[in-house]
Protein backbone atom coordinates (compact mmCIF):
# COMPACT_ATOMS: atom_id res chain seq x y z
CA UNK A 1 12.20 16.73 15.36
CA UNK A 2 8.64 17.80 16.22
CA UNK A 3 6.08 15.48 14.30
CA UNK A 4 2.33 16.90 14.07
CA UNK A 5 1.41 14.25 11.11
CA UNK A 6 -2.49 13.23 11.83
CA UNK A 7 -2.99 16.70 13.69
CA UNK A 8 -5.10 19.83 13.05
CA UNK A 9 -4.06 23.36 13.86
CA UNK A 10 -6.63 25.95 13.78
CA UNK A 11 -4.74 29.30 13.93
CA UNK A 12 -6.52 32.76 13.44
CA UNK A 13 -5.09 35.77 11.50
CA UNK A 14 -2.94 33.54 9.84
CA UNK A 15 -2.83 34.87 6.81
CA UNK A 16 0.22 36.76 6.76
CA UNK A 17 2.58 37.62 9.75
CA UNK A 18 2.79 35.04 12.91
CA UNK A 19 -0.18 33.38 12.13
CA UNK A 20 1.34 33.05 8.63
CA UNK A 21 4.88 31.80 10.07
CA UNK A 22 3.14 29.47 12.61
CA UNK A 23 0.98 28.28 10.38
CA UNK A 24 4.03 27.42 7.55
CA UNK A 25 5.95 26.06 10.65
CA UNK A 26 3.23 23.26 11.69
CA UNK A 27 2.26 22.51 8.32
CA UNK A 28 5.85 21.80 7.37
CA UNK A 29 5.89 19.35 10.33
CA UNK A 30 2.99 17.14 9.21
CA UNK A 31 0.21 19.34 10.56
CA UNK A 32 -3.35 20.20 8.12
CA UNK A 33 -3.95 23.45 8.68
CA UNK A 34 -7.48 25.68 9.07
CA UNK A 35 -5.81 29.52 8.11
CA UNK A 36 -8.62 32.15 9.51
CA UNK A 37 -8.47 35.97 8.16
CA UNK A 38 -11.05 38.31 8.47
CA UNK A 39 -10.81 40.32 5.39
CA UNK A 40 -7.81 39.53 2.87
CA UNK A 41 -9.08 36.65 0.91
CA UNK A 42 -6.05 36.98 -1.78
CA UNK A 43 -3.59 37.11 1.23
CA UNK A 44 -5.06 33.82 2.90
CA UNK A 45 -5.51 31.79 -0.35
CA UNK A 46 -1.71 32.52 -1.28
CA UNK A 47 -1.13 31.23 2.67
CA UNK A 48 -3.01 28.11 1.52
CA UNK A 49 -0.81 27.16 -1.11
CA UNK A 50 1.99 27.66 -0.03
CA UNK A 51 0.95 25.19 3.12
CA UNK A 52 -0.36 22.81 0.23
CA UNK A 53 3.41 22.38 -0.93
CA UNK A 54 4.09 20.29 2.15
CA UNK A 55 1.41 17.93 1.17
CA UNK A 56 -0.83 18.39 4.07
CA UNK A 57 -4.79 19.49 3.90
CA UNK A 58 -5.47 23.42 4.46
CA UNK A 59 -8.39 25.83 4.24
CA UNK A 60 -9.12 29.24 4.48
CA UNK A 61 -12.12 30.14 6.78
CA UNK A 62 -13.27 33.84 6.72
CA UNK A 63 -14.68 35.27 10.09
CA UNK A 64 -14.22 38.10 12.27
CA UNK A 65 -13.13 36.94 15.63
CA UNK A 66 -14.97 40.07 17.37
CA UNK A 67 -18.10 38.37 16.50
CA UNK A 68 -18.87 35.24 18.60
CA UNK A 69 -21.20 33.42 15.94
CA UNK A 70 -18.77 33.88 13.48
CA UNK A 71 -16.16 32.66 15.88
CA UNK A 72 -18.50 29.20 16.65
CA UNK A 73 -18.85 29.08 12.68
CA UNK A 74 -15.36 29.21 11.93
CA UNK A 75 -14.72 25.69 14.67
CA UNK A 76 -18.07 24.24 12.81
CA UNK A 77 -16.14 24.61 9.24
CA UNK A 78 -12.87 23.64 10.66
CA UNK A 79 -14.32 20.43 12.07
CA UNK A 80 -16.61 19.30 9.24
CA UNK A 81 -13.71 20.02 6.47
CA UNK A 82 -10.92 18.92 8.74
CA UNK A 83 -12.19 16.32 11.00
CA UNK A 84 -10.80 17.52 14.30
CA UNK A 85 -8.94 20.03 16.11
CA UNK A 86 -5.51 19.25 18.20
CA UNK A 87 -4.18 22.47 18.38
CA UNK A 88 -5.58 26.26 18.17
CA UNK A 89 -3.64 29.17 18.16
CA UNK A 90 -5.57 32.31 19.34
CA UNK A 91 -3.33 35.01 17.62
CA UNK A 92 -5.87 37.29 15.76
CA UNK A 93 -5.36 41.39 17.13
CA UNK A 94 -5.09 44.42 16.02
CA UNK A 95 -2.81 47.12 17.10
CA UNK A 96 -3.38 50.84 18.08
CA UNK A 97 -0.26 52.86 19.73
CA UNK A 98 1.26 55.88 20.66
CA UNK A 99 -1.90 57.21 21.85
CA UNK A 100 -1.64 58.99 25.23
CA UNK A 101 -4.33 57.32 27.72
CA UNK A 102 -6.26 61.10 27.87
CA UNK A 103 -6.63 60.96 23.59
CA UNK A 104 -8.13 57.31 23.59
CA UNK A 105 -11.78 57.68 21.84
CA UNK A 106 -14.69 55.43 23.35
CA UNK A 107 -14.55 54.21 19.79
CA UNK A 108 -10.28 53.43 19.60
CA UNK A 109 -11.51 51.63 23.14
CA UNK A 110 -14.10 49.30 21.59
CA UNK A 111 -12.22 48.31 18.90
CA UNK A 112 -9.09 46.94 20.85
CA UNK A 113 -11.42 45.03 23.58
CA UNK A 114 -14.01 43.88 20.51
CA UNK A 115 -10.53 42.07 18.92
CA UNK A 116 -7.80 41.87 21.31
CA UNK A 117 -10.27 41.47 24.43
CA UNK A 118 -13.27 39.84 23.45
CA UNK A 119 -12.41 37.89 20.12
CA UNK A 120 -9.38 36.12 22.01
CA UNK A 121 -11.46 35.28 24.91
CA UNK A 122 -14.04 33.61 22.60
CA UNK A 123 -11.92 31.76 20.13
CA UNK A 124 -10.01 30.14 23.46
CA UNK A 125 -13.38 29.04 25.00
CA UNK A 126 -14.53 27.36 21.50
CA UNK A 127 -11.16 26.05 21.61
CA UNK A 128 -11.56 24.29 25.20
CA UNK A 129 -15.32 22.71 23.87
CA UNK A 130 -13.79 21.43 20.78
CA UNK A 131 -10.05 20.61 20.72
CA UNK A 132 -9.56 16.93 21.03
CA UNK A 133 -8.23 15.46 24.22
CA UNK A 134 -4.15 16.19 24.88
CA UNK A 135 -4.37 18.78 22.34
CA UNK A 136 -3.00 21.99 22.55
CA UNK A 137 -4.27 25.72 22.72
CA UNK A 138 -1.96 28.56 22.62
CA UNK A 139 -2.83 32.82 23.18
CA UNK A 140 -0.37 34.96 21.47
CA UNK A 141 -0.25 38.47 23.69
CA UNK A 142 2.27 40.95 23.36
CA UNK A 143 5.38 42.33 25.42
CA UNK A 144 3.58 45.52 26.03
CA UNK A 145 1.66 43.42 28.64
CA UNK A 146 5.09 42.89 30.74
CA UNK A 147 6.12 46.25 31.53
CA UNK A 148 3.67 49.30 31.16
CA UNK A 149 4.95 51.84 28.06
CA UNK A 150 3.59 55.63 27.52
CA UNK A 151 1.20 55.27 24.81
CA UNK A 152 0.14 51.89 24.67
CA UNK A 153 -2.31 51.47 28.37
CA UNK A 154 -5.08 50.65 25.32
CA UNK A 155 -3.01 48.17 23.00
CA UNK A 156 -1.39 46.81 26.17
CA UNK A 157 -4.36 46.38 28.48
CA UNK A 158 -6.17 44.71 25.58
CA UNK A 159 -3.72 41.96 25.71
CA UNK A 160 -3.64 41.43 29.27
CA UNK A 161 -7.27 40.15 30.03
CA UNK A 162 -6.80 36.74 27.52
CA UNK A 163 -3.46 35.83 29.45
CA UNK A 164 -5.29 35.07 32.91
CA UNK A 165 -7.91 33.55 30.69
CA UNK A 166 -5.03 31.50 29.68
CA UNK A 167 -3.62 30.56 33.57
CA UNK A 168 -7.57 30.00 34.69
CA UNK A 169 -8.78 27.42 31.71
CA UNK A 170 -5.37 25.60 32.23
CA UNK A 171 -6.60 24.65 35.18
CA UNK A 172 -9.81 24.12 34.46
CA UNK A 173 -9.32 21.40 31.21
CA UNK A 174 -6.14 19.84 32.48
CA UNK A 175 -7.63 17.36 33.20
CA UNK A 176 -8.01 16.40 29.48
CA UNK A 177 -4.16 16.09 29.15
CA UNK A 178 -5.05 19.58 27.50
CA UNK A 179 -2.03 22.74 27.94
CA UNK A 180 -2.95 26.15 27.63
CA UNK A 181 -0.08 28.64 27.27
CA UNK A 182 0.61 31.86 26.19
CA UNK A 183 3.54 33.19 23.81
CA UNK A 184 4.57 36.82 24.75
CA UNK A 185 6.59 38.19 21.78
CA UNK A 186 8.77 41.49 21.42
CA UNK A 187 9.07 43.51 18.19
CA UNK A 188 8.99 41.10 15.50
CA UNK A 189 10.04 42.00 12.11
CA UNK A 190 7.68 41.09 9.35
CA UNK A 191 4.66 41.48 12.29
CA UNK A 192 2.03 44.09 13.12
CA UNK A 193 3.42 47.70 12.64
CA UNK A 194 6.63 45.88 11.79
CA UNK A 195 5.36 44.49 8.73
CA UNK A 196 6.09 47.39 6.46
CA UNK A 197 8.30 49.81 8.69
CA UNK A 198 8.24 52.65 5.87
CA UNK A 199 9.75 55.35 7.26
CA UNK A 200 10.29 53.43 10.90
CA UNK A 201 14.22 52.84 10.03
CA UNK A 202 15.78 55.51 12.46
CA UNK A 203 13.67 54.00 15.03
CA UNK A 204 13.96 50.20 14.14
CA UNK A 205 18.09 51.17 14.11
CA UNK A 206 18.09 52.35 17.47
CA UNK A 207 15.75 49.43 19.38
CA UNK A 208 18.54 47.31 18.09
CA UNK A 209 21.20 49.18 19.12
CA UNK A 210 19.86 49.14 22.74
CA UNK A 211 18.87 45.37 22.22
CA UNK A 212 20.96 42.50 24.83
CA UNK A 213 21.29 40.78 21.10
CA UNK A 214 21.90 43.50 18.68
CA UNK A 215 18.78 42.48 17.05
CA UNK A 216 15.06 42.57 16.61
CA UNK A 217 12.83 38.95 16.64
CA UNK A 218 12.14 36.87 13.77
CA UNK A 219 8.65 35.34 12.81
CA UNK A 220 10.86 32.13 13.10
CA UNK A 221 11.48 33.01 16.79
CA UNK A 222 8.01 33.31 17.35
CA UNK A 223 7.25 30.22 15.20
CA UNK A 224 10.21 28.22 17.50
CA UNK A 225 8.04 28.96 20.70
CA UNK A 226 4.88 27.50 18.73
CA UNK A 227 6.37 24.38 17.68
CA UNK A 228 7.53 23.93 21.31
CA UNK A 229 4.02 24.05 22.76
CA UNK A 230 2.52 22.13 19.94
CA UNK A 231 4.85 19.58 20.60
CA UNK A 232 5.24 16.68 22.84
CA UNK A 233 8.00 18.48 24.63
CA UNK A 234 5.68 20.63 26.61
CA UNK A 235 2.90 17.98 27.62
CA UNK A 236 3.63 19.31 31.41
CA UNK A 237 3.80 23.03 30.60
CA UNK A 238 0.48 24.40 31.18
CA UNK A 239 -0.43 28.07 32.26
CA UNK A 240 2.54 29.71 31.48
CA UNK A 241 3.59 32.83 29.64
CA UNK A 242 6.50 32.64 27.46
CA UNK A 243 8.41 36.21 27.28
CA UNK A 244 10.06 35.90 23.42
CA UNK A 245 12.48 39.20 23.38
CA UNK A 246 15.88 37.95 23.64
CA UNK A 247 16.62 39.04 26.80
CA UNK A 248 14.98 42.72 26.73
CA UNK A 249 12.12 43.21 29.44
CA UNK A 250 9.69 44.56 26.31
């Protein structure tokens, strides 16, 4: 069994979703945990407590990852309430699909590369300066990066940039006995648009239907993947992008 005990995970938009389930995940192996959100304070203070039950140290840090001082503040707090930093988790995005490429507003534009782009690339630099030697920093991207899809070139090419960001720094701060890797998750149920499908059943019934497995990820798939690169089990995995669909190419 993984043991994090004496490590700190910074993870951002871990309030709910796969932050949330990573966050629960490491916590429950020994980890303290810094939970970032931007805007739902009830949402991370609930995450909090429930990562309080497994006896280990967590705080909620508010910041907005597409601004870079608030980005260097939220590693500040982290470090002078928690000590250190072993492991960061860059998983903070938004999403915006099903918009033809000719519809995308200069305004849709700036807000994926602010977030996606931009906030990712930032958080995994402060990451590099700060997390302690043979720690661990991980990118969460999307599938939409692996195979282009009509109506995501915006969501999808957000997503792409951070993952050679990812391959480059790996080889930059290996040195440090530090791995940078990247998680690549499908649909996930209980994530992004898939966190309340509403009316999305008709489609949700068919992507399993056409799925190799019949079904449609788990946070605790996700969460598997993140325990794995946390862990001592991938000390000589560095650079890589980790496809998490099941067998489906997206």
């Amino acid at each position: 069994m993984t043991n994090l005990r004496n490590k700190v995970a910074l993870i951002t938009g871990s309030g709910r979703g796969i932050g949330k389930a990573i966050a629960e995940r490491y916590a429950s192996l020994g980890a303290d945990i810094a939970v970032n959100y931007t805007s739902d304070k009830a949402a991370a203070e609930a995450t909090v407590s429930s990562l309080q039950a497994y006896g280990v140290k967590a705080i909620a840090i508010q910041a907005d990852i597409s601004q870079v001082a608030e980005v260097r503040k939220m590693f500040q707090i982290a470090l002078q309430e928690l000590g250190k930093i072993d492991i960061v988790v860059a998983n903070a995005g938004i999403e915006l699909v099903n918009i033809p490429t000719v519809d995308i507003t200069e305004e849709q534009f700036d807000r994926l590369f602010q977030v996606n782009t931009k906030g990712a690339f930032f958080t995994i630099q402060e990451a590099a300066k700060h997390v302690a030697d043979n720690g661990r920093i991980i990118y969460v991207s999307s599938s939409t990066t692996t195979s282009a899809m009509a109506g995501y070139s915006l969501y999808g090419s957000s997503k792409v940039a951070p993952m050679y960001l990812v391959e480059a720094l790996a080889k930059e701060i290996g040195y440090r006995g530090v791995t940078v890797n990247t998680i690549v998750p499908t649909v996930i149920e209980g994530a992004g648009l898939w966190t309340n499908p509403g009316d999305r059943a008709q489609l949700r019934d068919a992507l399993i239907q056409a799925h190799p497995m019949r079904r449609l990820g788990t946070l605790d798939d996700v969460a598997n993947v993140a325990e794995f690169f946390a862990s001592d089990l991938s000390s000589y995995v560095s650079g890589q992008r980790l496809l998490v669909s099941g067998g489906a190419l997206q």
